[in-house]
Protein backbone atom coordinates (compact mmCIF):
# COMPACT_ATOMS: atom_id res chain seq x y z
CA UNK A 1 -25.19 13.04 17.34
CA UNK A 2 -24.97 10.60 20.55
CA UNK A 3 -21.47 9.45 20.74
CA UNK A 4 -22.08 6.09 20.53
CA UNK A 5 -23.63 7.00 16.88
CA UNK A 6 -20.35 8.79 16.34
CA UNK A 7 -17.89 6.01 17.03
CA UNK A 8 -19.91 3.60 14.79
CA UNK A 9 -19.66 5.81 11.93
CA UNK A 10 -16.34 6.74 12.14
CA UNK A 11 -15.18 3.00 12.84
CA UNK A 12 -17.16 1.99 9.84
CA UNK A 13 -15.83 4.40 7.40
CA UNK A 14 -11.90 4.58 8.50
CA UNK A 15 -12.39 0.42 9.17
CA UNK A 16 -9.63 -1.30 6.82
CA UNK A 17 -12.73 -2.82 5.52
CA UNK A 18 -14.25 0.12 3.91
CA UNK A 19 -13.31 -0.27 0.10
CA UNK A 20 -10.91 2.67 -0.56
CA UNK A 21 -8.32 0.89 -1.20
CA UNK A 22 -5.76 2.14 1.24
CA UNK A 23 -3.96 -0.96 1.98
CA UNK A 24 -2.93 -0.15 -2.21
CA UNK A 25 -0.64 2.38 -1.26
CA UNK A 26 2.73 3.08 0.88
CA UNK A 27 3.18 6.74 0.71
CA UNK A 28 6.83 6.05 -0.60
CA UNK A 29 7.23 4.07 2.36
CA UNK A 30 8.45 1.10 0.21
CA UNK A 31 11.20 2.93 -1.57
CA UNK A 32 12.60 4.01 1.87
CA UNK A 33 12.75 0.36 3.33
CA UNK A 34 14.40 -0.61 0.16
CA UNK A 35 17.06 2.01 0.13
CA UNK A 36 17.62 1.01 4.25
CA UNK A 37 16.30 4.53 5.52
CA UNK A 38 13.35 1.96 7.58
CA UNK A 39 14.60 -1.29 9.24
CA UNK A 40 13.17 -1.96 12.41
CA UNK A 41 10.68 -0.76 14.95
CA UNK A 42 12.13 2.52 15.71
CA UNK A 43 13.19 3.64 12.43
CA UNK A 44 9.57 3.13 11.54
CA UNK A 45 8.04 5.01 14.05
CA UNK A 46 10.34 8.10 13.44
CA UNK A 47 9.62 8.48 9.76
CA UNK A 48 5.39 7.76 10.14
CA UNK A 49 6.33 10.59 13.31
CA UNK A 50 7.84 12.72 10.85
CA UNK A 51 4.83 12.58 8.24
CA UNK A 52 2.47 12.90 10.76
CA UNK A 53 3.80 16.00 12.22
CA UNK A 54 5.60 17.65 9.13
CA UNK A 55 4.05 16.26 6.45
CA UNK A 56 1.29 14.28 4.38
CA UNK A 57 -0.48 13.56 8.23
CA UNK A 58 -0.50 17.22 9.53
CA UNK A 59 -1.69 18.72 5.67
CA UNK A 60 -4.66 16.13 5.54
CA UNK A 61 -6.09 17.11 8.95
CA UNK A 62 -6.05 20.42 7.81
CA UNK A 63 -7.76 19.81 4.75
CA UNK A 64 -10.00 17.31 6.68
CA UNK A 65 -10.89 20.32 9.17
CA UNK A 66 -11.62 23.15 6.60
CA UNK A 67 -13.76 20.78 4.63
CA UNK A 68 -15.57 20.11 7.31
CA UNK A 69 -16.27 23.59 8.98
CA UNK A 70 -17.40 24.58 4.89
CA UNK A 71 -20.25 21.91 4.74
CA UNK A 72 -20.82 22.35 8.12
CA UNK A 73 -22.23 25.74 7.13
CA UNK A 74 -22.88 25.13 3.26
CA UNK A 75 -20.60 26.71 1.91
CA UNK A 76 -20.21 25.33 -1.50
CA UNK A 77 -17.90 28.18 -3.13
CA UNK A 78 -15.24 27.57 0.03
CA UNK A 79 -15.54 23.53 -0.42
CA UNK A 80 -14.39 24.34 -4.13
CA UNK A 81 -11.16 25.99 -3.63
CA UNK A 82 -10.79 23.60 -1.01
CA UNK A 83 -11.03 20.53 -3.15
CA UNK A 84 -8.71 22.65 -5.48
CA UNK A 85 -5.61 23.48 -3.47
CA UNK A 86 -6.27 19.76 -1.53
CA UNK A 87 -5.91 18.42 -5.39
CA UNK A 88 -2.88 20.36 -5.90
CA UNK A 89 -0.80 20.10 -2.91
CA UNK A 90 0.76 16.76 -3.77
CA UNK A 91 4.38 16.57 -4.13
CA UNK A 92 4.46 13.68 -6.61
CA UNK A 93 2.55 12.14 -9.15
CA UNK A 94 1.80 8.93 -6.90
CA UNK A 95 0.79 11.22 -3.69
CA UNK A 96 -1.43 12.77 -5.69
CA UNK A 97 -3.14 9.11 -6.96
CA UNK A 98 -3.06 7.69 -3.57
CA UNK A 99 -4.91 10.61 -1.86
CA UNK A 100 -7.48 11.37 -5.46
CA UNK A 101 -8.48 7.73 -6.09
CA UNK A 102 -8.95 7.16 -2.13
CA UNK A 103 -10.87 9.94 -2.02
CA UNK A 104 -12.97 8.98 -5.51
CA UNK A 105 -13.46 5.46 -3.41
CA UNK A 106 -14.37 6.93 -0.24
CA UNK A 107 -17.30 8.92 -1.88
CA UNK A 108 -18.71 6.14 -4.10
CA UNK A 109 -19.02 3.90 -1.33
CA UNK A 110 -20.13 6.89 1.04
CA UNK A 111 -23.18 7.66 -1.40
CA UNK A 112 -24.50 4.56 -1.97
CA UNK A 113 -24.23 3.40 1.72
CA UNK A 114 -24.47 6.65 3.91
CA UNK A 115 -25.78 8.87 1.62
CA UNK A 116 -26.02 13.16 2.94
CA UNK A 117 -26.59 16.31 1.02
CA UNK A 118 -23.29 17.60 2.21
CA UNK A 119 -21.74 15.20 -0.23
CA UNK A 120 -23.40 17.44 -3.49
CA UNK A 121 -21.86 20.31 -2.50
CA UNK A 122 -18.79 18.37 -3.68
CA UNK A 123 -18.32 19.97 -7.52
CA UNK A 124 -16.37 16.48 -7.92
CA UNK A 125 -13.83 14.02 -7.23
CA UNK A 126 -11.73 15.20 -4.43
CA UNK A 127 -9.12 14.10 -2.07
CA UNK A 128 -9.35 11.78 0.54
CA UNK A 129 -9.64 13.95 3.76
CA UNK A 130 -11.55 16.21 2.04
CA UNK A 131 -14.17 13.75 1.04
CA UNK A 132 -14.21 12.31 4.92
CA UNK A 133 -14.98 15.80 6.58
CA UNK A 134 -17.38 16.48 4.32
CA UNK A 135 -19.39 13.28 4.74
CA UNK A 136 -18.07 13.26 8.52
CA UNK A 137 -20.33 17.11 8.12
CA UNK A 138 -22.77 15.67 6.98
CA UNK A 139 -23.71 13.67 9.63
CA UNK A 140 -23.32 15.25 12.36
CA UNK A 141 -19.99 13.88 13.44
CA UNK A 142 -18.05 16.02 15.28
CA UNK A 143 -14.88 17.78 14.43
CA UNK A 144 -12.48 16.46 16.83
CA UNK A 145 -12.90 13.02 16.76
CA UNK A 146 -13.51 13.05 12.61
CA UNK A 147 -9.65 14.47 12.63
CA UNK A 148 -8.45 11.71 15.72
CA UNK A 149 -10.48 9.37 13.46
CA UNK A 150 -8.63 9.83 9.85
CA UNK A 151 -5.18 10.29 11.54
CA UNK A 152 -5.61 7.18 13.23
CA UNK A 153 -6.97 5.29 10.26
CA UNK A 154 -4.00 7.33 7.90
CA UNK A 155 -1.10 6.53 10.20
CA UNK A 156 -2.44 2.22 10.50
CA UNK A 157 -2.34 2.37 7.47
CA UNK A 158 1.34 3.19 6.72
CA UNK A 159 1.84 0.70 9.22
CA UNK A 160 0.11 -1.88 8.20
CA UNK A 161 2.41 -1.72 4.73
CA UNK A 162 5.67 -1.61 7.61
CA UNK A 163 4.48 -4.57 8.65
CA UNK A 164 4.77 -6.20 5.26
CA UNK A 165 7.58 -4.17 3.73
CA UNK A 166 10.51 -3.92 6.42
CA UNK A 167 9.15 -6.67 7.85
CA UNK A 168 7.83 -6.23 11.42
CA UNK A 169 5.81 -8.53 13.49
CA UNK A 170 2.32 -8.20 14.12
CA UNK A 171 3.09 -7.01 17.91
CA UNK A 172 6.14 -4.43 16.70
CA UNK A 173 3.40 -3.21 14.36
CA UNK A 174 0.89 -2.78 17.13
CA UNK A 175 4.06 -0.85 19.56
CA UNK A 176 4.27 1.28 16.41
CA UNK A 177 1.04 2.03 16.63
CA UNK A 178 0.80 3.03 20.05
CA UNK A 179 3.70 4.80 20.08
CA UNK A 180 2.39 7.01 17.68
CA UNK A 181 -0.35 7.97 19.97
CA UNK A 182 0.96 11.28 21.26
CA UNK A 183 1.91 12.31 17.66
CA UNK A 184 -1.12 11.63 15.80
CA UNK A 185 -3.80 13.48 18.47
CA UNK A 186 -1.51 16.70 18.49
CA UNK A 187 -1.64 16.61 14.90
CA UNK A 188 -5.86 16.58 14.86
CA UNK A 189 -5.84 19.02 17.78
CA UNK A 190 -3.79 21.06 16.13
CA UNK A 191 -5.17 21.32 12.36
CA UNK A 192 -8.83 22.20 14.27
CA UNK A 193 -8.08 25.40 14.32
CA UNK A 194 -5.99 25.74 11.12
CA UNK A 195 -6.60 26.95 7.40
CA UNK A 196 -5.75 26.29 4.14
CA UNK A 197 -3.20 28.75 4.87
CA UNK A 198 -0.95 26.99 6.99
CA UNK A 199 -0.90 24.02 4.63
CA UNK A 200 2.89 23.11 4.24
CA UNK A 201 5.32 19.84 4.52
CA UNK A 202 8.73 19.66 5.59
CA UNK A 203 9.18 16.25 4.45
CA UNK A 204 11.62 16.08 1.56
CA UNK A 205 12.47 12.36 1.97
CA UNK A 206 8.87 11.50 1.70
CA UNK A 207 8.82 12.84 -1.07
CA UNK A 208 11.54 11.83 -2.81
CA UNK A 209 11.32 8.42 -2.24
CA UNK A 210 7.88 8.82 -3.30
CA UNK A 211 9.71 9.67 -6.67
CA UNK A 212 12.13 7.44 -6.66
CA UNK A 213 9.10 4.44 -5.97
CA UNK A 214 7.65 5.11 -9.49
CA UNK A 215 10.99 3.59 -11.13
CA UNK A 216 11.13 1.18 -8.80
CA UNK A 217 12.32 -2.06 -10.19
CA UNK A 218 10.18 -4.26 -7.89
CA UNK A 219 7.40 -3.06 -6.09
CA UNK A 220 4.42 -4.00 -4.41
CA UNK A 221 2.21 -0.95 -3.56
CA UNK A 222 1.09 1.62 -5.74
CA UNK A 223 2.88 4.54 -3.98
C-alpha cells in the first residue's frame, strides 16, 4: 500500500471521530486526579509516560503487533489465543470493558465501512488493539506505523480526558502531547518485535485507581 493510502486509513480509523467510544473512558485516570496523584502538566505527562512504557500502552502494542503478524499470514488458530490472553490480561473489571467494548466498536464500524477477510478470522469480539492490527492486516497497512498509529491515538486519548479532568488548557494538553513523543514511538518500535510472551505491566497505581474508580462517588468516565 502507497503511503499516502496508509496515512488515510490509519487517520480515519484512530480519528476521535471513529465511533469507538474512546473519549468514554479514563483508564483510572479520573480516580488519580481526584485523589491529587495528577494536577498539572507534568504530573500528567509522567503517569500517561508511565502507562505507556510499563503498562496498558506497551501491552497493547504488543498485542496490536502479534495480531497483526497472525492475519498477516492467516493464521487463525494463533489470532485465537491471541484474542484470549489479550481478553484476559486486564487488571480490573473496567480495563477489561474499556479495551472489550472498544474493540467490539472498532470492528462493527470496521465491517460495515472497510470491510477485509482478515476480520473473519476473528472467532469473536476481541480487544481493541487486537481488532486494529488485524483490520490494519488486512489492508495492507504496515506494521510500524499501525503500532505509531494506535499509541498515538491511545495516549490522545488519555489526554484528551486530562484535559477535562485535572483541568488543563487546550495548549498544556497539546505540550502533553508532544512531550510524549519520544515515549510513545519507543513503545511501537519496541513491541514490533515482541510476543505474547513478554506481555507484562508494572503499573500498580493504574491499576488501583482503576479499582478504586468503580466506587467512585462522582464520576464522569466509564473507567
Amino acid at each position: 500500500m502507497t503511503d499516502a493510502a496508509t496515512l488515510y486509513r490509519l487517520m480515519a480509523w484512530l480519528s476521535p471521530a471513529y465511533p469507538v467510544g474512546a473519549f468514554s473512558y479514563s483508564h483510572g485516570l479520573e480516580y488519580a486526579v481526584e485523589e491529587g496523584h495528577i494536577t498539572d502538566a507534568a504530573t500528567t505527562r509522567a503517569w500517561l509516560e508511565d502507562v505507556i512504557d510499563l503498562g496498558a500502552g506497551r501491552n497493547d502494542a504488543i498485542f496490536c503487533a502479534c495480531a497483526h503478524r497472525a492475519a498477516g499470514a492467516g493464521d487463525g488458530e494463533a489470532l485465537a489465543e491471541i484474542v484470549e490472553f489479550a481478553a484476559a490480561f486486564s487488571a480490573t473489571a473496567e480495563l477489561a470493558l474499556e479495551t472489550r467494548a472498544q474493540g467490539t466498536a472498532f470492528l462493527k464500524a470496521t465491517r460495515a465501512a472497510w470491510p477485509t477477510p482478515a476480520l473473519d478470522l476473528l472467532p469473536g469480539d476481541c480487544a481493541y488493539p487486537v481488532a486494529v492490527g488485524v483490520a490494519a492486516a488486512g489492508h495492507g497497512v504496515g506494521l510500524d506505523a499501525t503500532l505509531v498509529g494506535y499509541v498515538q491515538a491511545f495516549a490522545a486519548n488519555l489526554v484528551s480526558a486530562a484535559v477535562r479532568l485535572v483541568p488543563l488548557g487546550q495548549t498544556d494538553g497539546q505540550r502533553v502531547t508532544a512531550a510524549l513523543e519520544p515515549a510513545i514511538v519507543a513503545t511501537a518500535s519496541r513491541a514490533a518485535s515482541l510476543g505474547l510472551e513478554d506481555a507484562g505491566s508494572a503499573t500498580l497505581m493504574t491499576d488501583y485507581c482503576s479499582m478504586m474508580h468503580e466506587t467512585q462517588y462522582t464520576r464522569l468516565f466509564r473507567s
